[in-house]
N, C-alpha and C. Protein backbone atom coordinates (compact mmCIF):
# COMPACT_ATOMS: atom_id res chain seq x y z
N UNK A 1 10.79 22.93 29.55
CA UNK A 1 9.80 22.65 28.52
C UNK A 1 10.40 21.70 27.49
N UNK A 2 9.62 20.73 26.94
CA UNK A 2 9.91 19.88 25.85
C UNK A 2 9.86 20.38 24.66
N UNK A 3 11.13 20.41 23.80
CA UNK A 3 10.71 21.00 22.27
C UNK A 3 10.26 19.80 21.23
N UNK A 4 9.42 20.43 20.17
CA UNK A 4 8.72 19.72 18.97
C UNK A 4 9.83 18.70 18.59
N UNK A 5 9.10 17.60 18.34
CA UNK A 5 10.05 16.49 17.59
C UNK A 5 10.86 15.91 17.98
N UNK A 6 10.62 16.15 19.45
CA UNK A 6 11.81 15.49 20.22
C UNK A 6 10.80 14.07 20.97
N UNK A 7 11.47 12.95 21.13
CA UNK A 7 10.90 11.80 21.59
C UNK A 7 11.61 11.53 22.78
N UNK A 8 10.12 11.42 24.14
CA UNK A 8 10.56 12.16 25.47
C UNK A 8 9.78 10.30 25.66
N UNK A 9 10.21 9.64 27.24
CA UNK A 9 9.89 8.65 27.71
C UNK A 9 9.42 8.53 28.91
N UNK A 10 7.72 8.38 29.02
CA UNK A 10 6.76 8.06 29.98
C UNK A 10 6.85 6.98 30.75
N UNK A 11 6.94 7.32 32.16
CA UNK A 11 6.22 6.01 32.87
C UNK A 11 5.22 5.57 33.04
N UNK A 12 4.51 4.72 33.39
CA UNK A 12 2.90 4.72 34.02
C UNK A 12 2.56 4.13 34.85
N UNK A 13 1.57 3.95 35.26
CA UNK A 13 1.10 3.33 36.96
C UNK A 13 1.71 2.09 37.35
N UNK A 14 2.28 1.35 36.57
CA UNK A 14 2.34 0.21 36.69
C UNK A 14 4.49 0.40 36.37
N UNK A 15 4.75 1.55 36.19
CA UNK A 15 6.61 1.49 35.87
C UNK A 15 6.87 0.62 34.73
N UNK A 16 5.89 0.96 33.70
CA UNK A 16 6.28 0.54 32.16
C UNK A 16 6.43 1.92 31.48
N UNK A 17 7.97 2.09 30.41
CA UNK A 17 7.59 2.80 30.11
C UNK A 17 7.86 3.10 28.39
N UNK A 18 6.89 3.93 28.39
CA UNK A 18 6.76 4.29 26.76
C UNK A 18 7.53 5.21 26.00
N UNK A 19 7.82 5.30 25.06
CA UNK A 19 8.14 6.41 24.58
C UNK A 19 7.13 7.54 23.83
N UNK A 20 7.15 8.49 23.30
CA UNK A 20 6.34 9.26 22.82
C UNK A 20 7.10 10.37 21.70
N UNK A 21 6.71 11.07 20.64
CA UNK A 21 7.20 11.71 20.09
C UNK A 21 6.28 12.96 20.05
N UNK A 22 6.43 14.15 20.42
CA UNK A 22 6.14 15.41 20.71
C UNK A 22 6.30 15.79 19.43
N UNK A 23 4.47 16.13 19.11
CA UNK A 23 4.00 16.31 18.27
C UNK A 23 3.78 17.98 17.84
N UNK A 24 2.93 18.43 19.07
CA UNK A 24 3.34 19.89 19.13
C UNK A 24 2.99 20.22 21.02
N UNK A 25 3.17 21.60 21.31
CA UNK A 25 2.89 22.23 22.39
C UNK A 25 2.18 23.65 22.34
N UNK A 26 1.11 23.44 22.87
CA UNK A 26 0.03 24.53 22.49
C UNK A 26 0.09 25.24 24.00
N UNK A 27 -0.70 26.40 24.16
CA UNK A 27 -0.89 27.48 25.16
C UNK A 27 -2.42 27.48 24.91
N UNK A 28 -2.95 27.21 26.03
CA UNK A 28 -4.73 27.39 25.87
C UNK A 28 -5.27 28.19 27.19
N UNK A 29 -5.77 29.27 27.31
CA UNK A 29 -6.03 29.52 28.49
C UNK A 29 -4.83 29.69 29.42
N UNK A 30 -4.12 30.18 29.22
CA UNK A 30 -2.75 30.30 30.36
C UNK A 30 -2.39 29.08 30.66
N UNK A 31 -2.73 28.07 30.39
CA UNK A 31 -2.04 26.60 30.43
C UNK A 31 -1.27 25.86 29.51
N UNK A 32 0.02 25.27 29.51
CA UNK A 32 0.51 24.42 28.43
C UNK A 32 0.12 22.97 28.37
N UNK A 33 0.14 22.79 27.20
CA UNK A 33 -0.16 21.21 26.74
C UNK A 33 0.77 20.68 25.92
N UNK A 34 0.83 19.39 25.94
CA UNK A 34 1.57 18.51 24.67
C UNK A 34 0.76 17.63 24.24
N UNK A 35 0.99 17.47 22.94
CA UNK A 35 0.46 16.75 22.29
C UNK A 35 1.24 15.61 21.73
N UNK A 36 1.24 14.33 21.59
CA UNK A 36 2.12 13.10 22.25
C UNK A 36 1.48 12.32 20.92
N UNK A 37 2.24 11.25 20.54
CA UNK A 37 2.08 10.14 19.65
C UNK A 37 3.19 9.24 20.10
N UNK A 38 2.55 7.94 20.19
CA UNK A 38 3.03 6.97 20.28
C UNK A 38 4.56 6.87 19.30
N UNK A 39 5.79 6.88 19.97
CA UNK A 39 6.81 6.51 19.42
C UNK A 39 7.39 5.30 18.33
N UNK A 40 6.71 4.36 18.87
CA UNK A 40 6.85 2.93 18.57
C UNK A 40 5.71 2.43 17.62
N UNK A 41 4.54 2.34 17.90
CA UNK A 41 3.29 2.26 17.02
C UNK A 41 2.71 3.19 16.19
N UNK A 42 2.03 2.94 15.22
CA UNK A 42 1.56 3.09 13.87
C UNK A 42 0.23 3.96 14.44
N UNK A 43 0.04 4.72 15.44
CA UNK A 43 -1.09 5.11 16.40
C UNK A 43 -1.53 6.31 15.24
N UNK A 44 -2.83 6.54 15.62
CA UNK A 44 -3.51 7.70 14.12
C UNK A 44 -4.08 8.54 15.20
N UNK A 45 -3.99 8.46 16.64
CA UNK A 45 -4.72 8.86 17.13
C UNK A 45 -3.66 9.71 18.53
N UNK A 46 -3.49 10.86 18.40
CA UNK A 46 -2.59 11.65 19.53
C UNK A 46 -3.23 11.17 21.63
N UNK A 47 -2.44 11.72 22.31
CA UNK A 47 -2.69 12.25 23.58
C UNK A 47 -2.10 13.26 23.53
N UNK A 48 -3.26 13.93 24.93
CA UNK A 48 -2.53 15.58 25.28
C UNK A 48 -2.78 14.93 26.51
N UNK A 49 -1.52 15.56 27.43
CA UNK A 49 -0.73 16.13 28.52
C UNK A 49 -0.67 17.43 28.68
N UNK A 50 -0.98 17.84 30.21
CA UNK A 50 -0.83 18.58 30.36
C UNK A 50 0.48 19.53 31.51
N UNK A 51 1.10 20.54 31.22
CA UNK A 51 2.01 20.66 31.72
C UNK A 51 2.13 20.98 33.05
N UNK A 52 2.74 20.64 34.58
CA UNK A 52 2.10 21.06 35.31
C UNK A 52 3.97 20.66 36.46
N UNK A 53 3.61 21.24 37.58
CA UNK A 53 5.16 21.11 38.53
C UNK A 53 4.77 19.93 39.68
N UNK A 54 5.63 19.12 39.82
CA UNK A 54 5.75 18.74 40.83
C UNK A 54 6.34 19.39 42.50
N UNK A 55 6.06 18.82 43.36
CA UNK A 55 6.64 19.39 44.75
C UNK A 55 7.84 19.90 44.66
N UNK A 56 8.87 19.58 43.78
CA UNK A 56 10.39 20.30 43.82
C UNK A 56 10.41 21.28 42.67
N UNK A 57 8.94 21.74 41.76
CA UNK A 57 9.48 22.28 40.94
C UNK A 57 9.71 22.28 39.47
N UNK A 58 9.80 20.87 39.03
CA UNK A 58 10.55 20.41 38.17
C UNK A 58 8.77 19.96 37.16
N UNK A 59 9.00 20.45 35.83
CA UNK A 59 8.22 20.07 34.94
C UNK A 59 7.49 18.61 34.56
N UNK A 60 6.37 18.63 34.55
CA UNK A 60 5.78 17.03 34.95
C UNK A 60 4.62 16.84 33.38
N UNK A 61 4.49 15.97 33.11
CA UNK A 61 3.12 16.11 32.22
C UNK A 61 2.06 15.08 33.16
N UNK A 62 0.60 16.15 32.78
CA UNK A 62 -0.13 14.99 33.55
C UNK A 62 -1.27 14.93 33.04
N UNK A 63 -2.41 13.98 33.32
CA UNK A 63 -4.03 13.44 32.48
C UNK A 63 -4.57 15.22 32.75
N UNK A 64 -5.31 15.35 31.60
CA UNK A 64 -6.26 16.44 31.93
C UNK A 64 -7.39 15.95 32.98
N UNK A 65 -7.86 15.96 33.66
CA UNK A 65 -9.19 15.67 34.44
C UNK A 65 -10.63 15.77 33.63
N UNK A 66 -10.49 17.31 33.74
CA UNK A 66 -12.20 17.89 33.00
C UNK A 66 -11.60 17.33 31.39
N UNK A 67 -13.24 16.70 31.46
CA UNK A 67 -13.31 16.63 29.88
C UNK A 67 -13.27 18.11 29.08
N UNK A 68 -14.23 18.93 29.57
CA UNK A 68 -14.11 20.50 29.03
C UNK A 68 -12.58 20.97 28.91
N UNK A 69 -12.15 21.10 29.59
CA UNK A 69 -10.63 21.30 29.38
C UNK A 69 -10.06 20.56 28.14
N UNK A 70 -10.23 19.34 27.98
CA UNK A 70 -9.45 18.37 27.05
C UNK A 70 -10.21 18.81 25.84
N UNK A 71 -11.63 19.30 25.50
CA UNK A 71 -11.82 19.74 24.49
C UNK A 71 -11.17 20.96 23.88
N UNK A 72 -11.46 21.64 24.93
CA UNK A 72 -10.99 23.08 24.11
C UNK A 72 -9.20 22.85 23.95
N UNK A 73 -8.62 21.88 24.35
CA UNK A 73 -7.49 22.32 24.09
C UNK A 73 -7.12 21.06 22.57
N UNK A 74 -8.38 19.95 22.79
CA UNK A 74 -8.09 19.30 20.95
C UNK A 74 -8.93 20.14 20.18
N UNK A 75 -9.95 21.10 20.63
CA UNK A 75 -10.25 21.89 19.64
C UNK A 75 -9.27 22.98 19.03
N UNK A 76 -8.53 23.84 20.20
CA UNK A 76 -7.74 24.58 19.70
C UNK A 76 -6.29 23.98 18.83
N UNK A 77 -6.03 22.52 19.39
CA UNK A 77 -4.54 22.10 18.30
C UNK A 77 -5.68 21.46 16.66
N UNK A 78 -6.91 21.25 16.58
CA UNK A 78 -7.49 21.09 15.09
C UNK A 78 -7.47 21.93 14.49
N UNK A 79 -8.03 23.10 15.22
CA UNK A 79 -7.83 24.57 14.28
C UNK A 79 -6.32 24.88 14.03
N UNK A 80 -5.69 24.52 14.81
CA UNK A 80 -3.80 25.05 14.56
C UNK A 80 -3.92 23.61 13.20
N UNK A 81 -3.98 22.67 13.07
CA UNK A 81 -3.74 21.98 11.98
C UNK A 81 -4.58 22.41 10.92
N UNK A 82 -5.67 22.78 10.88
CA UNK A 82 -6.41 23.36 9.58
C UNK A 82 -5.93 24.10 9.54
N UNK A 83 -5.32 25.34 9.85
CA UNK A 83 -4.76 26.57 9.64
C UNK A 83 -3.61 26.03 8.68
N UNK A 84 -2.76 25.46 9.70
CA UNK A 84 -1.45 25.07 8.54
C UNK A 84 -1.88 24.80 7.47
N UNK A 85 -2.81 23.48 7.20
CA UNK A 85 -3.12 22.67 6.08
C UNK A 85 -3.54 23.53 4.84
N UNK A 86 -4.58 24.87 5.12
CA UNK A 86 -4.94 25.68 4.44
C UNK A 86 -3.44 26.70 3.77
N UNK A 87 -2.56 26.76 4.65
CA UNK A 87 -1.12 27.78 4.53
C UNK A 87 -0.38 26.77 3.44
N UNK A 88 -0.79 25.66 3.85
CA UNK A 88 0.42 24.47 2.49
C UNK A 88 -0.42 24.42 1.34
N UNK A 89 -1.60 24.83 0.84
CA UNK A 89 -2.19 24.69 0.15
C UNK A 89 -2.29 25.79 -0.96
């Protein structure tokens, strides 16, 4: 598993790759997610990944498919940020 705040480096279809800074990692439904920001750019806007094994095993992040899925799991990391926001307040 990837811990918070650590800046982990993506490939993509094409073998460019990015970096990302791990924003947080949520549990939704018996599934893990990350939540990803652009390393390099000024981005206001996250991705979630989701956590999942490849054939040997080994920890992979990958596109959610269902849109339903991808909601409930940016619904559940908004409520984890209002929660905080309300706790600093």
């Amino acid at each position: 598993m990837t811990e918070r705040d650590e800046v982990i480096t993506l490939i993509d279809e094409e073998g460019n790759e990015h970096d990302f800074a791990v924003v947080d990692i949520l549990q939704v439904e018996g599934s893990e997610y990350a939540i990803l920001l652009p390393a390099e750019e000024e981005a206001e806007e996250a991705i979630i990944l989701k956590f999942a094994q490849d054939e040997d095993g080994n920890d992979i992040l990958v596109d959610i498919e269902e849109d339903e899925e991808w909601e409930k799991v940016a619904d559940a990391w908004q409520e984890k940020v209002a929660g905080e926001e309300e706790i600093q307040q």
